[in-house]
Protein backbone atom coordinates (compact mmCIF):
# COMPACT_ATOMS: atom_id res chain seq x y z
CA UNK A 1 0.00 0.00 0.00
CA UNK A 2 1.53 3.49 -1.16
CA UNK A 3 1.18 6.44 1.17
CA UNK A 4 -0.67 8.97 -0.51
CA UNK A 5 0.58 12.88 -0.06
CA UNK A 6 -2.12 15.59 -0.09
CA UNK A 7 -0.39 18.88 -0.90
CA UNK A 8 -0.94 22.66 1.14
CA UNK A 9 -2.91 23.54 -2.20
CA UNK A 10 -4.90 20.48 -1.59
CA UNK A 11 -5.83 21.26 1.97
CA UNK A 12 -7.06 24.54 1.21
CA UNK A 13 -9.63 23.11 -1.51
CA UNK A 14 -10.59 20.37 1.33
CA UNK A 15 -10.85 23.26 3.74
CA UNK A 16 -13.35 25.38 1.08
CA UNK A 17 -15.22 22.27 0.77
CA UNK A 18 -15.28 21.05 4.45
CA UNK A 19 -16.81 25.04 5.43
CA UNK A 20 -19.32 25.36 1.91
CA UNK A 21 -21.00 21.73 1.51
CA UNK A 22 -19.66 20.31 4.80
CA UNK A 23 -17.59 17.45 5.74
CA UNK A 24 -19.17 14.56 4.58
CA UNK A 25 -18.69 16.00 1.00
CA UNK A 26 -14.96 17.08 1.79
CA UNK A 27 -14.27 13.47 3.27
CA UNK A 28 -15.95 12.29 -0.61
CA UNK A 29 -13.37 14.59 -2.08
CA UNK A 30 -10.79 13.23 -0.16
CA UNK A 31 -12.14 9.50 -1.15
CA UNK A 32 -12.63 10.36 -5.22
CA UNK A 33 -9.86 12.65 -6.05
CA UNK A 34 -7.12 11.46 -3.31
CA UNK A 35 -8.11 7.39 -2.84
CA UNK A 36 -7.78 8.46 0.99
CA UNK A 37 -10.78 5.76 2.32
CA UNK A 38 -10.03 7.10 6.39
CA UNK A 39 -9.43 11.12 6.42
CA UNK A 40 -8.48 11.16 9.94
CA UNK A 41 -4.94 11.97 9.53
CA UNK A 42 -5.63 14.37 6.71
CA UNK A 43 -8.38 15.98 9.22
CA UNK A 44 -4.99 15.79 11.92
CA UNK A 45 -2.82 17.66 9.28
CA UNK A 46 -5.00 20.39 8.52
CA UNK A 47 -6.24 20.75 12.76
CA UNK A 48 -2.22 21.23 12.87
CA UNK A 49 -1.84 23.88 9.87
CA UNK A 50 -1.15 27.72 11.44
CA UNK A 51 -3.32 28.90 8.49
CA UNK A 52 -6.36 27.23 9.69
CA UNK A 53 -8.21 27.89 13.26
CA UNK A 54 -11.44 25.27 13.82
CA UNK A 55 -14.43 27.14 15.32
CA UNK A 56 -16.59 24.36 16.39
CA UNK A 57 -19.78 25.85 17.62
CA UNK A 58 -20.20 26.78 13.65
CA UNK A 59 -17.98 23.31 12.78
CA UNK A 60 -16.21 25.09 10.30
CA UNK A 61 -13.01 26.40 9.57
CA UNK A 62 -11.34 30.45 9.24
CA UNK A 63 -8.10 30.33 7.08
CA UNK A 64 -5.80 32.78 7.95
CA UNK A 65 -3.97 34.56 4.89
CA UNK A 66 -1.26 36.54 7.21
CA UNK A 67 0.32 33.30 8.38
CA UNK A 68 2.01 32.86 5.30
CA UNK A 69 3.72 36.24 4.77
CA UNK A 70 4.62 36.56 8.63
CA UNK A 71 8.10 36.26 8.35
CA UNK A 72 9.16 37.23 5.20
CA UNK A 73 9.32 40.82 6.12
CA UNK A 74 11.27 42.62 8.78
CA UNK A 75 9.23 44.42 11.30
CA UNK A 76 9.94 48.56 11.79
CA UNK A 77 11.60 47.07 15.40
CA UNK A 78 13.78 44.95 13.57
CA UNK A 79 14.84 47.70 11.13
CA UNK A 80 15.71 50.16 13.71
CA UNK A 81 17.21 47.77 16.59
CA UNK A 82 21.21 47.78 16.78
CA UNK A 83 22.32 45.56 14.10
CA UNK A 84 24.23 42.48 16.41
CA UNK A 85 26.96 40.92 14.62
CA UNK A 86 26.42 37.46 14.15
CA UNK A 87 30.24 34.74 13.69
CA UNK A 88 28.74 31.83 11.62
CA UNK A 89 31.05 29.21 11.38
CA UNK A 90 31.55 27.79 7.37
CA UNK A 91 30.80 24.41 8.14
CA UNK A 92 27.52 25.27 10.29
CA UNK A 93 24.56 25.39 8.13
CA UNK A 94 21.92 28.08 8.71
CA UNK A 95 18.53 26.22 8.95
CA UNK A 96 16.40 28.72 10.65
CA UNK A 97 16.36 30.76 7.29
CA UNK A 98 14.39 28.62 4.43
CA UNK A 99 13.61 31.69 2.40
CA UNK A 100 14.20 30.94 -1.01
CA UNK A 101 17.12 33.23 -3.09
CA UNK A 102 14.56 35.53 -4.73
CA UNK A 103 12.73 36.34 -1.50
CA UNK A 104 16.29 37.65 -0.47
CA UNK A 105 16.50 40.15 -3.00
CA UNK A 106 13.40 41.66 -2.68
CA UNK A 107 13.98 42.54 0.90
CA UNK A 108 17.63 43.76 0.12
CA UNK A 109 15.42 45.63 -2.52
CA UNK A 110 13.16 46.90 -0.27
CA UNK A 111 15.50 47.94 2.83
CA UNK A 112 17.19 49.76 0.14
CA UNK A 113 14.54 51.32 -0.63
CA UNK A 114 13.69 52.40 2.43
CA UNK A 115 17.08 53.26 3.62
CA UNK A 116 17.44 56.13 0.50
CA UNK A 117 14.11 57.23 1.96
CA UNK A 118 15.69 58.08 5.48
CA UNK A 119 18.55 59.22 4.12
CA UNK A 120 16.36 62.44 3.42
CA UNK A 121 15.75 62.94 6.91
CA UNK A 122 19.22 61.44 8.56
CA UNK A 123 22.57 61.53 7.95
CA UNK A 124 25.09 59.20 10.27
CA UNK A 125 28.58 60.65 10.80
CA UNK A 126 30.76 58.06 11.05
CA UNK A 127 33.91 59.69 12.70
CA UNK A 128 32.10 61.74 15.30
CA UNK A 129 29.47 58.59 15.76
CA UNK A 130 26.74 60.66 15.61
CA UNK A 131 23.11 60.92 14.10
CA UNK A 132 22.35 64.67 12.41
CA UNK A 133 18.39 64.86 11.64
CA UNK A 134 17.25 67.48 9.04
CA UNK A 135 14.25 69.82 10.19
């Protein structure tokens, strides 16, 4: 017997069906389109899934669309704390950050971005170590 994998784009469909026609008709979408004949650990997975929160006195479930761009983004805190230097050693992999090579660029993009902005307003003097702000 093969194990059968339900994708995240798969749950969400399930989901949409479990909260429009309810669940016996998302556990026959399971059964026709998936072969899954006992939807208890698919039921498990998506319980599990950040994006979706169960409300059972309408036995239905909210999906949540901010979960997914959470942390992509830095926060105005995280822009303006005291950058901490960080010694990474070569043969240490880094697998807290998962963000794929593109994502990277658009926030080096977008810091950029928002760094010329300030530079408007502030100008750092790096011999005196001081911050000069523009009226």
């Amino acid at each position: 017997m093969s194990k059968v994998k339900v994708s995240k784009e798969a749950l969400i469909r399930v989901v949409q069906v479990y909260n429009d026609e309810g669940r016996s008709a998302a556990y026959d979408l399971l059964r026709s389109q998936h072969g899954i004949k006992n939807p208890y650990f698919i039921r498990k997975r998506i319980d599990g899934d950040p994006r979706f929160e169960y409300d059972p006195d309408q036995d239905r479930y909210l999906i949540n669309d901010d979960v997914v761009s959470e942390g992509l983004f830095m926060s105005i805190d995280e822009l303006c704390s005291p950058a901490v230097s960080q010694h990474v050693q070569p043969a240490e992999k880094n697998l807290s950050d998962t963000r794929p090579a593109d994502m990277e660029k658009l926030i080096q993009k977008l810091l950029g971005d928002r760094l010329l902005e300030l530079s408007k307003y502030i100008t750092l003097e790096s011999l005196s170590k001081s911050v000069l702000n523009y009226p």
